[in-house]
Structures are given as structure tokens and as C-alpha cells.
Protein backbone atom coordinates (compact mmCIF):
# COMPACT_ATOMS: atom_id res chain seq x y z
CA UNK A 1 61.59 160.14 105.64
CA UNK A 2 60.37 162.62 108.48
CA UNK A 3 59.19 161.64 111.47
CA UNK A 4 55.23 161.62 111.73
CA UNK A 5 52.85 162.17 114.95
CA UNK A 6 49.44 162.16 115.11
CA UNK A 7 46.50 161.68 117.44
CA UNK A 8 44.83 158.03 117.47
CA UNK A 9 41.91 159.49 119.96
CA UNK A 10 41.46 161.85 122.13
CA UNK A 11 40.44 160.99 125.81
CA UNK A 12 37.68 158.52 125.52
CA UNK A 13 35.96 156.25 127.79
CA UNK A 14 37.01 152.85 127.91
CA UNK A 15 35.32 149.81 126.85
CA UNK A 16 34.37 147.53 129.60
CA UNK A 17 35.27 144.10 128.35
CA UNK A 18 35.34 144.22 124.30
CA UNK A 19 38.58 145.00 122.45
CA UNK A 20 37.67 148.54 120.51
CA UNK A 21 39.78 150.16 117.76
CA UNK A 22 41.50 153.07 118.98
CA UNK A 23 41.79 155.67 116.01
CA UNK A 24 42.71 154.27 112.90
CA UNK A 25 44.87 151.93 111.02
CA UNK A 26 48.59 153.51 111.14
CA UNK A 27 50.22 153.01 107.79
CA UNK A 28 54.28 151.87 108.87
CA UNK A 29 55.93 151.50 105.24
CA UNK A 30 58.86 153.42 104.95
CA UNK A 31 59.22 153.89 108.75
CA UNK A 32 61.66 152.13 111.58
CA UNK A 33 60.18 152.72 114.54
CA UNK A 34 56.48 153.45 116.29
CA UNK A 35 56.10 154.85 119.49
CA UNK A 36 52.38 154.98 121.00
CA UNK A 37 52.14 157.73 123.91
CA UNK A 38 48.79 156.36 126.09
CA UNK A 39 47.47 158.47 128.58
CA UNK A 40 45.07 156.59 130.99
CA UNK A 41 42.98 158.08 133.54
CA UNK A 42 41.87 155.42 135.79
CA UNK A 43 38.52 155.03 136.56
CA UNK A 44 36.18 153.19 138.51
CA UNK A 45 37.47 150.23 136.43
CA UNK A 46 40.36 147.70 137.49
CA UNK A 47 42.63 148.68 134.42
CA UNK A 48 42.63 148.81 130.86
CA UNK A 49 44.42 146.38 128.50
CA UNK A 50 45.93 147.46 124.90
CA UNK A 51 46.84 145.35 122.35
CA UNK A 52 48.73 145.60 119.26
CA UNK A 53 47.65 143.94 115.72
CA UNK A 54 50.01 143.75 112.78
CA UNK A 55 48.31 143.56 109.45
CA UNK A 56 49.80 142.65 105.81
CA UNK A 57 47.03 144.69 104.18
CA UNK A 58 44.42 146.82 105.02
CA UNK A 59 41.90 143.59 104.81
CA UNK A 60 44.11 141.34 105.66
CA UNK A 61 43.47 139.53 109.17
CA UNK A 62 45.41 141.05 111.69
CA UNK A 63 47.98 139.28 114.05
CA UNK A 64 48.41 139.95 117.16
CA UNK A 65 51.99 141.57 118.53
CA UNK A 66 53.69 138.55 120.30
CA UNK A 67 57.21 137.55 121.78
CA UNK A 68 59.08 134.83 121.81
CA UNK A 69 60.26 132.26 125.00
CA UNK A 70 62.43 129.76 125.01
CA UNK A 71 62.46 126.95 127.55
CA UNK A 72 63.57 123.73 126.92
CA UNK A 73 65.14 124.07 123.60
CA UNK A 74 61.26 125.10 122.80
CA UNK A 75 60.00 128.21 121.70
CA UNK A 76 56.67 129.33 122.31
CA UNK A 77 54.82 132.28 121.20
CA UNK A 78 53.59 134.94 123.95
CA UNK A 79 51.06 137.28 123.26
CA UNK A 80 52.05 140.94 123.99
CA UNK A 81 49.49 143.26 126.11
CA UNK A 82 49.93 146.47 127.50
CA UNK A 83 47.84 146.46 131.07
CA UNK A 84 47.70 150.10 132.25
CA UNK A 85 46.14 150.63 136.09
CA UNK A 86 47.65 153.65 136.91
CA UNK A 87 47.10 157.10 135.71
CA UNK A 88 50.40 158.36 134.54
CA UNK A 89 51.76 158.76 130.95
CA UNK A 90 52.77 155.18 128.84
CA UNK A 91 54.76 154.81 125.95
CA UNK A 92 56.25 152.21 124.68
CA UNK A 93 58.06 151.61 120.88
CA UNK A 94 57.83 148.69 118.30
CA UNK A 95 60.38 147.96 115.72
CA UNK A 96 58.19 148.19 112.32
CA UNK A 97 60.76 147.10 109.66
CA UNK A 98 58.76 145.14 107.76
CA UNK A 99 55.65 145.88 109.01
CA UNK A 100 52.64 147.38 106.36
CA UNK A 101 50.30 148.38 108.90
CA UNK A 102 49.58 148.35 112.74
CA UNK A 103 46.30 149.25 114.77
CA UNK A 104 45.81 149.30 118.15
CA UNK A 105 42.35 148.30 120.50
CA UNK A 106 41.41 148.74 124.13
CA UNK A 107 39.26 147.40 126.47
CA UNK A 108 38.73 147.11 130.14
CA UNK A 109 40.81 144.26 131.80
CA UNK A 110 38.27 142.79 134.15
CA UNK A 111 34.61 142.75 134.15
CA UNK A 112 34.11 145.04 136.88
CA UNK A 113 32.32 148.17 137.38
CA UNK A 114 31.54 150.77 135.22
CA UNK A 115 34.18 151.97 133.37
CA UNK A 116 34.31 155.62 133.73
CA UNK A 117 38.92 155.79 132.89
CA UNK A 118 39.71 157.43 129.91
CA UNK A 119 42.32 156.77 127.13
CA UNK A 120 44.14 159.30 125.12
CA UNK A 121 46.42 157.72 122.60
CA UNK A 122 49.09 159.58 120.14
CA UNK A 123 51.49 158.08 117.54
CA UNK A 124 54.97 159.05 116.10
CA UNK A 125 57.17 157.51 113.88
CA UNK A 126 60.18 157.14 112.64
């Protein structure tokens, strides 16, 4: 299949405390890999926080992305957030084999301020 990109948003003020939907739900099926290219502008806010849902279907309740440590013989689930504070280009990739759909939300990562950073956010995959 050929790779895809698109545009989730394009810059846009960030939310001060409450998670918000950036773009839209990004259909995976039949693709490998996701990259998401951020570009934060810092504001007069501490930083910005991104986090990554997984969903079965499009009404299904979505998961949050999480990782795995062991310690002990135990393993305990971690739940993955990106926390941006600088402005300079982000990008990071998930492996999305076996993944239906993903969506991504933003919000400011401390209750401080007025948030006047901005958050452009892209997609490809693969």
C-alpha cells in the first residue's frame, strides 16, 4: 500500500489543562508504521503533553498507548506521553500492526498561565 501523509491540524493554540482531539481519527488498517511530525511553539505555558489512544472501532473506548516494565519478575503497565517544552520539530513512530485506529489529544502540562504555544501536527504512514 502507499505511504499516506496528511495534516491532523494546523498551528493551533493549546489547551490549558483538558486533553483535546487533535484532527481526526487516523484509520491504520493495512499500514505498518505511523509517524506523527508535532511542531510546538512554546508559549507562555510550561509545556504541552500529547497522548496517544488506540481504538478497536470508531466507537469503541479508546486505550491509551502504554509500555511495559519489568521489575521484580513483575510487569507493570506505563502510560506513554509525549511532553514537548521546547520549540523545535518532534516526531516520533508507533508500530500499528494490528492496530484499527489511532487518535491523538493535547493539552497543556501544568496549570499555569495562559497558554498562548501552538501545535501543528502531521501524519504519515506506512
Amino acid at each position: 500500500m502507499a505511504h499516506k501523509t496528511a495534516v491532523l491540524q494546523a498551528a493551533t493554540v493549546i489547551a490549558k489543562t483538558t486533553q483535546t482531539l487533535i484532527g481526526e481519527i487516523i484509520d491504520c488498517d493495512f499500514y505498518d508504521f505511523l509517524t506523527l511530525h508535532l511542531i510546538y511553539t512554546k508559549g507562555d505555558e510550561t509545556g504541552c503533553l500529547v497522548k496517544a489512544w488506540i481504538l478497536r472501532t470508531l466507537t469503541s473506548t479508546p486505550s491509551q498507548d502504554q509500555s511495559w516494565t519489568a521489575a521484580a519478575g513483575t510487569k507493570s503497565a506505563v502510560l506513554n506521553e509525549l511532553s514537548l517544552t521546547d520549540s523545535v520539530p518532534h516526531n516520533i513512530t508507533y508500530d500499528i500492526r494490528g492496530i484499527k485506529y489511532m487518535k491523538f489529544t493535547q493539552g497543556g502540562s501544568n496549570n499555569d498561565g495562559t497558554p498562548t504555544g501552538t501545535l501543528a501536527a502531521s501524519y504519515t504512514l506506512k
